[in-house]
C-alpha atoms as a PDB file:
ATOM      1  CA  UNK A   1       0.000   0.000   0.000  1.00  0.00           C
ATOM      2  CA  UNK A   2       1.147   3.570  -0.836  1.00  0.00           C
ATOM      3  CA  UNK A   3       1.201   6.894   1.526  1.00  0.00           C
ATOM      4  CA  UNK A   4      -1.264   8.862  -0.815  1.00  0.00           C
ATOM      5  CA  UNK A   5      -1.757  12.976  -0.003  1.00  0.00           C
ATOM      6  CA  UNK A   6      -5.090  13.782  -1.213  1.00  0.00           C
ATOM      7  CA  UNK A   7      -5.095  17.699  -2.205  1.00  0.00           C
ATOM      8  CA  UNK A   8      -8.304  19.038  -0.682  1.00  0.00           C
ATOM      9  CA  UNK A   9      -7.489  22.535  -2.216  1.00  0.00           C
ATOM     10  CA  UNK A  10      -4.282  24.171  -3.135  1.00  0.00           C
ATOM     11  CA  UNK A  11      -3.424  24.869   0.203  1.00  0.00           C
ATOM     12  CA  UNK A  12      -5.061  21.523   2.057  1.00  0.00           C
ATOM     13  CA  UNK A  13      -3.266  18.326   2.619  1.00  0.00           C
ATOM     14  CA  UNK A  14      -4.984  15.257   4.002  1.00  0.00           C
ATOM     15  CA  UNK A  15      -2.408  12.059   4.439  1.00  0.00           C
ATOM     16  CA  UNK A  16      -4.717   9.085   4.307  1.00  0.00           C
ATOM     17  CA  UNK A  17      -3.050   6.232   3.878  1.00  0.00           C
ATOM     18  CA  UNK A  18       0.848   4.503   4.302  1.00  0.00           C
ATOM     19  CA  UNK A  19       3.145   2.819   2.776  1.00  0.00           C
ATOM     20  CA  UNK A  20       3.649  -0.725   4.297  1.00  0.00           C
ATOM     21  CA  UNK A  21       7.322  -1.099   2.362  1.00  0.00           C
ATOM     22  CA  UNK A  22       8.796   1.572   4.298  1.00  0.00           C
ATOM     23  CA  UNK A  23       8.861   1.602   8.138  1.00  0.00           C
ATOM     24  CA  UNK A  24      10.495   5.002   8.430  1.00  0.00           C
ATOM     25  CA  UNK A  25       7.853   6.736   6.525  1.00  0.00           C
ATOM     26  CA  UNK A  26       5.106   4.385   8.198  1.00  0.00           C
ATOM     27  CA  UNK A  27       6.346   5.728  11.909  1.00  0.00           C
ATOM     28  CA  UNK A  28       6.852   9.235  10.630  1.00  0.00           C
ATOM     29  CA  UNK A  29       3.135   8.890   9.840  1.00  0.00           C
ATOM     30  CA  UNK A  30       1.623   6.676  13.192  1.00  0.00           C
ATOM     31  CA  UNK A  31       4.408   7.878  15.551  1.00  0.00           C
ATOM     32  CA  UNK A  32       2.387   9.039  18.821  1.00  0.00           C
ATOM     33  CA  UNK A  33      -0.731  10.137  16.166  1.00  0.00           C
ATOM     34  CA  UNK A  34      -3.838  10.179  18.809  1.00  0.00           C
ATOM     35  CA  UNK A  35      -1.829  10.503  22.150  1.00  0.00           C
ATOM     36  CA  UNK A  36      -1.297  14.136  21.672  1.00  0.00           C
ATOM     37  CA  UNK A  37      -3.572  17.129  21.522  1.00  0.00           C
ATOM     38  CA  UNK A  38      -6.845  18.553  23.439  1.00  0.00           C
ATOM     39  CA  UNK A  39     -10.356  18.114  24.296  1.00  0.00           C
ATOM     40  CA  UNK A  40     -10.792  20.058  20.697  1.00  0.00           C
ATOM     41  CA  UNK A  41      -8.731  17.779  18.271  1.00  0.00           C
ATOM     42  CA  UNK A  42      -5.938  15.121  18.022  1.00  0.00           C
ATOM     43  CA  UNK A  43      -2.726  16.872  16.456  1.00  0.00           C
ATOM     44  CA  UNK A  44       1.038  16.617  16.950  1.00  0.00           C
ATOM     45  CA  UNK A  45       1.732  19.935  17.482  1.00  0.00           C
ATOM     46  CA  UNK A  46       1.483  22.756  19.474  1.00  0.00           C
ATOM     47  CA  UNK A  47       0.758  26.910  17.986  1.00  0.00           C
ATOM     48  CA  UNK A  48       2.439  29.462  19.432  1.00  0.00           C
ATOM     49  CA  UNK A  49      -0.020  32.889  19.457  1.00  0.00           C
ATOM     50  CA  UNK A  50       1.273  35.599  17.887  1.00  0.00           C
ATOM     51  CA  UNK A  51      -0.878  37.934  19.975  1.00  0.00           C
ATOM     52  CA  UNK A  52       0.620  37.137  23.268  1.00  0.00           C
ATOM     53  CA  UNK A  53       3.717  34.727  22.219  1.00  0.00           C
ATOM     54  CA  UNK A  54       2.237  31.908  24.711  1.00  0.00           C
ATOM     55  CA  UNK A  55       1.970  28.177  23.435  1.00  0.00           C
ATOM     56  CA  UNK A  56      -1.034  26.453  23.262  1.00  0.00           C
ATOM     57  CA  UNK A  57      -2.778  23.213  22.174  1.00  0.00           C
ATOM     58  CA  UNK A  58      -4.849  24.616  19.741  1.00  0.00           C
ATOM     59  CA  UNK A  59      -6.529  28.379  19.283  1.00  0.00           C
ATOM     60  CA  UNK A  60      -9.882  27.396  21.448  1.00  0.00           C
ATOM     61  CA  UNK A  61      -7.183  26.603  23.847  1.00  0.00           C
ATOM     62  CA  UNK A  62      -5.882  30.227  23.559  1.00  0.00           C
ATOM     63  CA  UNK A  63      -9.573  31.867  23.196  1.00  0.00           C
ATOM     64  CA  UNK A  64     -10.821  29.778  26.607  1.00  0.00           C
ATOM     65  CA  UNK A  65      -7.861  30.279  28.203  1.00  0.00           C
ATOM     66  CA  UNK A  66      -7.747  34.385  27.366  1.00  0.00           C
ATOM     67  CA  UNK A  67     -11.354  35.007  27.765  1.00  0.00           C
ATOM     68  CA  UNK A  68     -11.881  33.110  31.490  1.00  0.00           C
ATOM     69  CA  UNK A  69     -13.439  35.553  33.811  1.00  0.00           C
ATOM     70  CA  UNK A  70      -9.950  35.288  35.776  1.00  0.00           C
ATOM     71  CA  UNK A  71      -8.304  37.330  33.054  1.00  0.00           C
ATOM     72  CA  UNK A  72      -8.471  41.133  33.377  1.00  0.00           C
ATOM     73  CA  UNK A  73     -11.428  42.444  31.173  1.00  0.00           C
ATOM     74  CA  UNK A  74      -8.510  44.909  29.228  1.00  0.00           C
ATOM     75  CA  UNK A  75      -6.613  41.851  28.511  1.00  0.00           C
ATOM     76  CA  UNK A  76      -9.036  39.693  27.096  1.00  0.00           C
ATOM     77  CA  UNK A  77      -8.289  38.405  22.937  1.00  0.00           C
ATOM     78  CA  UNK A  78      -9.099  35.719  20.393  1.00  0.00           C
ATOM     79  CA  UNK A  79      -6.534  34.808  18.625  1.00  0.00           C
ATOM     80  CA  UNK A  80      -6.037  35.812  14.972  1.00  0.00           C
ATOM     81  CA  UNK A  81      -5.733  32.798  13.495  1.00  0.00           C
ATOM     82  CA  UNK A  82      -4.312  33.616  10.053  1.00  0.00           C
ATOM     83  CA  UNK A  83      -1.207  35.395  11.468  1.00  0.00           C
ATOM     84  CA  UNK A  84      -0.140  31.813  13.145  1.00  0.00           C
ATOM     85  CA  UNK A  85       3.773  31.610  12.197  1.00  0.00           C
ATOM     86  CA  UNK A  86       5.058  29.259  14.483  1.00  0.00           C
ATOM     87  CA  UNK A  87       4.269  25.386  15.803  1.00  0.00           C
ATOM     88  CA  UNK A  88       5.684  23.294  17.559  1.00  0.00           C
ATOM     89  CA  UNK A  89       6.419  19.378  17.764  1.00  0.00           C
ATOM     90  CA  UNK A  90       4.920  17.210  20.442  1.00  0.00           C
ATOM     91  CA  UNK A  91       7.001  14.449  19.584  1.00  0.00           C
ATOM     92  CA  UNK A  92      10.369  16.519  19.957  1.00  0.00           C
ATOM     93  CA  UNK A  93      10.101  19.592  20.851  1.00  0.00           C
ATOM     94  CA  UNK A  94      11.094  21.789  18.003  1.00  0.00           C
ATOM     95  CA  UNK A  95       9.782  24.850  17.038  1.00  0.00           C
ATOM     96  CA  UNK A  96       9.215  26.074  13.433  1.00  0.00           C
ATOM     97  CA  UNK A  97       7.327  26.791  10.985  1.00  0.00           C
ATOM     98  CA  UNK A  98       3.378  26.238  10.448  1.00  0.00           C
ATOM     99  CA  UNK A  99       4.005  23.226   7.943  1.00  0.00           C
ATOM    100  CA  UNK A 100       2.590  19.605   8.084  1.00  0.00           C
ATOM    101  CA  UNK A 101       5.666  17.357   8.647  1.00  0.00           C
ATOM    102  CA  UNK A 102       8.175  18.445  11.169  1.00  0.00           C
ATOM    103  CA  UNK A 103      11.723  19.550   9.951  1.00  0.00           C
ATOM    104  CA  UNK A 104      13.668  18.179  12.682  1.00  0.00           C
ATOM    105  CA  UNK A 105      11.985  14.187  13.735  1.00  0.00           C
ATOM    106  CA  UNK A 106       9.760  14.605  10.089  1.00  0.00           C
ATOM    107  CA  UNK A 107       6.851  12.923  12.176  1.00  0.00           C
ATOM    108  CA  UNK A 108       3.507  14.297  10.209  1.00  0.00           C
ATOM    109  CA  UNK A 109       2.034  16.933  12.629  1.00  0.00           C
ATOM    110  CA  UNK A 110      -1.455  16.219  11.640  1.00  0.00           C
ATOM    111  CA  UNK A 111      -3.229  13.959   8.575  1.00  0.00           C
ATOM    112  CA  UNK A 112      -5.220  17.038   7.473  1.00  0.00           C
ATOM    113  CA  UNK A 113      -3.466  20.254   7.115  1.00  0.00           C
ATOM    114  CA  UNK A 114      -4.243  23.926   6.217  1.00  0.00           C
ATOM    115  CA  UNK A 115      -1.649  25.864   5.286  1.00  0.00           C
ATOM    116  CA  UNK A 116      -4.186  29.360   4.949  1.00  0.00           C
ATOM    117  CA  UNK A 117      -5.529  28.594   8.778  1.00  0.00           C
ATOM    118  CA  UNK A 118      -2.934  26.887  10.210  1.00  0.00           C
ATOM    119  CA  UNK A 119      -4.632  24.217  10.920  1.00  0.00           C
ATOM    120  CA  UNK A 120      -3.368  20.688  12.223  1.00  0.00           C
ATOM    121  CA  UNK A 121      -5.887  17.653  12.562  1.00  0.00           C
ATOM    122  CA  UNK A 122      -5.145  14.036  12.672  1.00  0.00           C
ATOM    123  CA  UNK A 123      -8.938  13.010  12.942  1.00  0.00           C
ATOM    124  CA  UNK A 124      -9.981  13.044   8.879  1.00  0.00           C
ATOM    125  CA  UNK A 125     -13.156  10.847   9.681  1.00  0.00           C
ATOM    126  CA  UNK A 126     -14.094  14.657   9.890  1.00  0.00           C
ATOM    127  CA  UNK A 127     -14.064  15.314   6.014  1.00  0.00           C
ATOM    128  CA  UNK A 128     -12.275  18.741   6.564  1.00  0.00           C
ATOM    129  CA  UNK A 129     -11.909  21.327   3.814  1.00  0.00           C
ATOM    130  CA  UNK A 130     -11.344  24.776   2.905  1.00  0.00           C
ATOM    131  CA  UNK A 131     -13.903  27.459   2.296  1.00  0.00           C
ATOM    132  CA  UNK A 132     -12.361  29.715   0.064  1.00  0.00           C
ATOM    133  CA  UNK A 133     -14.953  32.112   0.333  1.00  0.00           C
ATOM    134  CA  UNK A 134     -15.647  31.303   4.660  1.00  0.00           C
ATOM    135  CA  UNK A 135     -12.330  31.616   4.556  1.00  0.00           C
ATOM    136  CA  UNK A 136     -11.929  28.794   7.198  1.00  0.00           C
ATOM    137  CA  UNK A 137     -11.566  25.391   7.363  1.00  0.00           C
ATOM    138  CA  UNK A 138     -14.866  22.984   8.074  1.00  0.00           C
ATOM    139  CA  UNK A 139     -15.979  19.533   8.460  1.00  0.00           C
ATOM    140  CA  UNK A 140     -18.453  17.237   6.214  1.00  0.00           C
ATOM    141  CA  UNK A 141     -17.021  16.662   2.912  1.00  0.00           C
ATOM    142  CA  UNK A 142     -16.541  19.356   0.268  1.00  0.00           C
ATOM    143  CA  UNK A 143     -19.311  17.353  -1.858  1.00  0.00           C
ATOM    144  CA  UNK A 144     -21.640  18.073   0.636  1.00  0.00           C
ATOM    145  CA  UNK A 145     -21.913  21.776   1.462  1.00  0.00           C
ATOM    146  CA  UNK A 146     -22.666  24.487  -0.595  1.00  0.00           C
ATOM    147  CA  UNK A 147     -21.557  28.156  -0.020  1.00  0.00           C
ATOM    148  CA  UNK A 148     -24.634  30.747  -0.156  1.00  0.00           C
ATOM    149  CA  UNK A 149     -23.070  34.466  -0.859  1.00  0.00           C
ATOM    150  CA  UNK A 150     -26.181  36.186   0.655  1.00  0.00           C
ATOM    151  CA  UNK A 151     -25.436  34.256   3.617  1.00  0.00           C
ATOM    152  CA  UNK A 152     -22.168  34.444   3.203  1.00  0.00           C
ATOM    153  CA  UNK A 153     -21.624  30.482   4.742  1.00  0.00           C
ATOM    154  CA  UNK A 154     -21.375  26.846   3.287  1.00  0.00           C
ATOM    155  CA  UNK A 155     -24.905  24.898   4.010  1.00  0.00           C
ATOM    156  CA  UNK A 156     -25.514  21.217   3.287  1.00  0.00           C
ATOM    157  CA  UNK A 157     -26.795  20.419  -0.059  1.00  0.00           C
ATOM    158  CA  UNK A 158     -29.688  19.194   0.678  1.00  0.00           C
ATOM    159  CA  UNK A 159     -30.835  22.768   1.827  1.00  0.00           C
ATOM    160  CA  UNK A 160     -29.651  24.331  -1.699  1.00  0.00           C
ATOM    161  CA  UNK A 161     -33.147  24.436  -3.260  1.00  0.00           C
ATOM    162  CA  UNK A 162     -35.590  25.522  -0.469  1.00  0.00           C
ATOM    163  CA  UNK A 163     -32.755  27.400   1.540  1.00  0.00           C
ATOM    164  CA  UNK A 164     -33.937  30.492   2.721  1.00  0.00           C
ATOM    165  CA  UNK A 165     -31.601  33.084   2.472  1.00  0.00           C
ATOM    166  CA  UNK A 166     -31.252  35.793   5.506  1.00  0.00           C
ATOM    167  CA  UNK A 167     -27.692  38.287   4.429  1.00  0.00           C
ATOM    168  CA  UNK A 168     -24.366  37.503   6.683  1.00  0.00           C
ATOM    169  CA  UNK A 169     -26.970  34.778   8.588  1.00  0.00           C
ATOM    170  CA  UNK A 170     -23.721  33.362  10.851  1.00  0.00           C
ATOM    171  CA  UNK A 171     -21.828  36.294  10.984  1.00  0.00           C
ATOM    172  CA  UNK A 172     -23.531  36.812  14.813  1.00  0.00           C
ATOM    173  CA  UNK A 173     -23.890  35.746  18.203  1.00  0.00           C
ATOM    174  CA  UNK A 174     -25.950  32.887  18.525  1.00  0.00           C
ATOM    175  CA  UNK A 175     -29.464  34.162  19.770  1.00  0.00           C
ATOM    176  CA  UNK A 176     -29.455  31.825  22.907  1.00  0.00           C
ATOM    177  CA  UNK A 177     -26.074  31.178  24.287  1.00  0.00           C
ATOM    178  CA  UNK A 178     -24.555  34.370  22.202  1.00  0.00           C
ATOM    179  CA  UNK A 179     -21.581  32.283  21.490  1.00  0.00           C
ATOM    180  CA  UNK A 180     -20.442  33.533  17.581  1.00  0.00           C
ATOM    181  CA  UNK A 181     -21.698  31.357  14.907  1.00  0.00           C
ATOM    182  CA  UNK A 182     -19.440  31.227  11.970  1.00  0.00           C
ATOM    183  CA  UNK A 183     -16.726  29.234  13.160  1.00  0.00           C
ATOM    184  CA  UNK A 184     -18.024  27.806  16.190  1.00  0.00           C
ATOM    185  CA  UNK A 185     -17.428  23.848  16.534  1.00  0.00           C
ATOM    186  CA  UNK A 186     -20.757  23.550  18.082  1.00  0.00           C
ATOM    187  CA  UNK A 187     -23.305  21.574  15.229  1.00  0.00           C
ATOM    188  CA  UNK A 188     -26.213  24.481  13.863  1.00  0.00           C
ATOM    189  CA  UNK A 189     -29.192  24.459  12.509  1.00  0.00           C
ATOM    190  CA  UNK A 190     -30.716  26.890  10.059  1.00  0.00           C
ATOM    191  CA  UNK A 191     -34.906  27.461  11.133  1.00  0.00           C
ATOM    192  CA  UNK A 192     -37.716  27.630   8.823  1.00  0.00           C
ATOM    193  CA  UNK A 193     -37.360  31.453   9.058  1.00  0.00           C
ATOM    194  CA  UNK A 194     -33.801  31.106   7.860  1.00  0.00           C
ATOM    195  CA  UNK A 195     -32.062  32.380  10.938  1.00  0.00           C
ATOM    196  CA  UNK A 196     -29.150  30.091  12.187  1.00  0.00           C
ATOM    197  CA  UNK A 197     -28.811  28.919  16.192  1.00  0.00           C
ATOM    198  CA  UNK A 198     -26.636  25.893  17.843  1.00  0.00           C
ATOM    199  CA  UNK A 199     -28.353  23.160  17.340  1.00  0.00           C
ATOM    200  CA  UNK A 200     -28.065  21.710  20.982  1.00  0.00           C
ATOM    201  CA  UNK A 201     -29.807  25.250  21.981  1.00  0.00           C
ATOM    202  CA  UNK A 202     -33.217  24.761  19.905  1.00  0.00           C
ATOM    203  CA  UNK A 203     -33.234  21.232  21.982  1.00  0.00           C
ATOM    204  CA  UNK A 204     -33.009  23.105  25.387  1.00  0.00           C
ATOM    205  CA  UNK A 205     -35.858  25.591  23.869  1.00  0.00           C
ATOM    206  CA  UNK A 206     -37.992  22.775  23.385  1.00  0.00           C
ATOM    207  CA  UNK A 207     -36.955  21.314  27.014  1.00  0.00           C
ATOM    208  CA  UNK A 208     -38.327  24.854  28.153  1.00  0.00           C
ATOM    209  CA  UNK A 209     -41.715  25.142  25.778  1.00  0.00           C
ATOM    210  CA  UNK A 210     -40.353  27.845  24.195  1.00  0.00           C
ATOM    211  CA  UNK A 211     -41.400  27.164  20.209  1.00  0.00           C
ATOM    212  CA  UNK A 212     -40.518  30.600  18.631  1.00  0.00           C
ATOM    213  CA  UNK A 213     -37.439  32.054  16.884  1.00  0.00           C
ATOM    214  CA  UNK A 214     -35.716  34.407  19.482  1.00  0.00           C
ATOM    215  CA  UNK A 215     -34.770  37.030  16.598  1.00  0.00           C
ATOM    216  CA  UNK A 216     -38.337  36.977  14.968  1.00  0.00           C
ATOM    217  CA  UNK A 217     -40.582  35.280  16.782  1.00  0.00           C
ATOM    218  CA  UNK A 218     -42.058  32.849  14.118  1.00  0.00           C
ATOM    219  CA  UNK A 219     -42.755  29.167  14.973  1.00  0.00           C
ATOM    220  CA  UNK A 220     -39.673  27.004  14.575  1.00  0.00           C
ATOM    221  CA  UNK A 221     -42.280  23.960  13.666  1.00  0.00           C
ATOM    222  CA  UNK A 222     -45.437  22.787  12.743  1.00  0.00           C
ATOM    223  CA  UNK A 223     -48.039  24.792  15.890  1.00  0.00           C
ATOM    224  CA  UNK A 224     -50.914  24.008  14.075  1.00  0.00           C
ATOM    225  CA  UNK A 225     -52.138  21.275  16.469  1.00  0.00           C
ATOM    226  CA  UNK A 226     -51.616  23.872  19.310  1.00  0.00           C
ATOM    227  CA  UNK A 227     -53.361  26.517  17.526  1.00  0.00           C
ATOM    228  CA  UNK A 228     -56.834  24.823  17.175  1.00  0.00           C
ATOM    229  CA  UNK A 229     -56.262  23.738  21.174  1.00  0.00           C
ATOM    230  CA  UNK A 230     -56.270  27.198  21.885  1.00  0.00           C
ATOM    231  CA  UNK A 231     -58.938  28.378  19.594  1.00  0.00           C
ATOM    232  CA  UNK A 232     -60.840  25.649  21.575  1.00  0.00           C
ATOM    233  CA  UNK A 233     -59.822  26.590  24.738  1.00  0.00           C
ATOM    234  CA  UNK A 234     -61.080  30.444  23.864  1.00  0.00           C
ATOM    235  CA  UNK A 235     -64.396  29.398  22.209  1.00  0.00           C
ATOM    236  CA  UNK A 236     -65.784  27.273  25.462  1.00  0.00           C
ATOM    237  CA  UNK A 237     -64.297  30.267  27.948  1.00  0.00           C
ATOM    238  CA  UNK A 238     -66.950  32.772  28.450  1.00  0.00           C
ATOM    239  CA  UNK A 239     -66.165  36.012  27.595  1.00  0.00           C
ATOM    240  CA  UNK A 240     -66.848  38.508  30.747  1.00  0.00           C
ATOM    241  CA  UNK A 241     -69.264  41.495  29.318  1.00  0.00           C
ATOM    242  CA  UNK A 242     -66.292  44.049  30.292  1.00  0.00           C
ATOM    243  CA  UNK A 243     -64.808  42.996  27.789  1.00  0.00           C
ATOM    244  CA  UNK A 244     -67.431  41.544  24.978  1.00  0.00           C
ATOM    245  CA  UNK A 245     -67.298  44.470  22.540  1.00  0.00           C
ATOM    246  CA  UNK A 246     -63.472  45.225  22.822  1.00  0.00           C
ATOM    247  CA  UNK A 247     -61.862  44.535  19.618  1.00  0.00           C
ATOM    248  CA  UNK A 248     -58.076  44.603  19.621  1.00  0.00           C
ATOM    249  CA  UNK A 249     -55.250  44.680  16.615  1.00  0.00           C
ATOM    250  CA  UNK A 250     -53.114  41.378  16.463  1.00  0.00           C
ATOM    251  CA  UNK A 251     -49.863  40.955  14.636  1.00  0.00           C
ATOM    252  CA  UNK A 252     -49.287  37.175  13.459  1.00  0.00           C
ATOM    253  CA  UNK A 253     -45.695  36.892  14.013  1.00  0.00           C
ATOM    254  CA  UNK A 254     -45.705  33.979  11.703  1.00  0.00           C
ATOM    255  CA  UNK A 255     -47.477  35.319   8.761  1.00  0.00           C
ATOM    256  CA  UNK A 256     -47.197  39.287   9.367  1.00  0.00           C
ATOM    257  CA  UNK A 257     -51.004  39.752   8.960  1.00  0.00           C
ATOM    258  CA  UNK A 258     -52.180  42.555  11.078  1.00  0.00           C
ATOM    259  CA  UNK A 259     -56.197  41.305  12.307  1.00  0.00           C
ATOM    260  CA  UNK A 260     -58.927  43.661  13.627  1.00  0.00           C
ATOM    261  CA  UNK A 261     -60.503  40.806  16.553  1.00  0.00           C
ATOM    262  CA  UNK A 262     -62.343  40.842  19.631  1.00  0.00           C
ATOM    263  CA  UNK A 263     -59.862  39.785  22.244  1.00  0.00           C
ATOM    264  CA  UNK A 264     -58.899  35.879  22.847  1.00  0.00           C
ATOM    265  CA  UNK A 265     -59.811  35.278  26.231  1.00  0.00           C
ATOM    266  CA  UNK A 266     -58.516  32.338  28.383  1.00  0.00           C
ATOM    267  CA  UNK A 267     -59.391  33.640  32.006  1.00  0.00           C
ATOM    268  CA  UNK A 268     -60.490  31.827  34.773  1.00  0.00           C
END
């Protein structure tokens, strides 16, 4: 069997396979690969931040680390990713250059490798590739995401035809935990109103009975059922005769229909 490089994009590299007839380049490739990195990924290599010249695992490392409430509000930073010079080797030590296999023991620092974000990974189960136009490195297959310009992200494919487009919709805080969206590890989910939220987030809304978008307010699924409870639950309530000839103006948030109605009573 032969080491083959597959070339995600001019400047990706993933490693995925080895050569049985040569030990040295077999170790160079398994030598300590999944007994070194983080609770983010499995890499041989450590980054050194340009920002404060500190070495860390990886840059959510460097962003928990810098951000913890025990860190002075003044001194607080992410990391800017792209201006990542220098790594170095978990297997010996050295430090050089952001490149995939180190110059000094020539172990391979991580299977997939981006030279644009600096980014070291040996888990490729992932399917990582480059976003030209993110201008990051994700996970899923190439073949399988899309990039919307309004949006100005990559979506799976099997969104592409009824996507709903909302401009920049990752390039904020998630609505619920307010943690950014565009390059957060966390999985996301795109609702039927086209805004996007962490995934595990619309789960905890549902935990809570909360069934609205927190930006617009529309349903985030099918309310009919509820909807004809209610209307139920109104009809068989008698109205008091305070209130029997009030009409009020209602604004459905899902449909934006403004409604001249008497008003829906649920009292006691």
């Amino acid at each position: 069997m032969e080491t083959t490089a597959e070339v995600v994009s001019s400047h990706c590299l993933v490693v995925s396979e080895f050569s049985e007839s040569s030990p040295t380049q077999l170790s160079s490739m398994e030598l300590g690969i999944q007994n070194f990195g983080c609770a983010h990924y499995r890499r041989r290599c450590k980054i050194r931040a340009p920002c404060c010249d500190e070495v860390f695992d990886c840059r959510h490392c460097h962003n928990e680390a810098k951000n913890s409430e025990e860190v002075d509000a003044v001194d607080r930073h992410d990391i800017p990713r792209r201006e990542i010079k220098k790594v170095i080797c978990s297997l010996c030590d050295t430090e050089q250059d952001a490149q995939q296999y180190c110059i000094n023991c020539g172990v391979c620092m991580g299977k997939y490798f981006c030279a644009v974000c600096k980014f070291f990974d040996d888990d490729i189960s992932k399917n990582q590739y480059h976003c030209d136009e993110c201008g990051i490195c994700r996970t899923g297959g190439k073949d399988n995401f899309f990039h919307c310009k309004r949006c100005g992200c990559c979506y799976s494919k099997v969104m592409e035809k009824g996507h709903r487009c909302v401009e920049r919709a990752m390039h904020h805080n998630c609505p619920v935990c307010f943690e950014y969206l565009f390059d957060t590890v966390r999985n996301t989910t795109v609702l039927p109103c086209g805004h996007t939220i962490h995934l595990d987030c619309v789960k905890e809304m549902e935990q809570h009975h909360r069934y609205s978008c927190p930006v617009c307010s529309k349903s985030i699924c099918d309310m009919s059922s509820m909807w004809k409870k209610l209307d139920e639950v109104i009809a068989s309530t008698p109205m008091p005769e305070t209130y029997k000839s009030k009409m009020v103006w209602i604004l459905c948030n899902d449909c934006g229909v403004n409604s001249h109605s008497t008003i829906p009573y649920c009292g006691p």
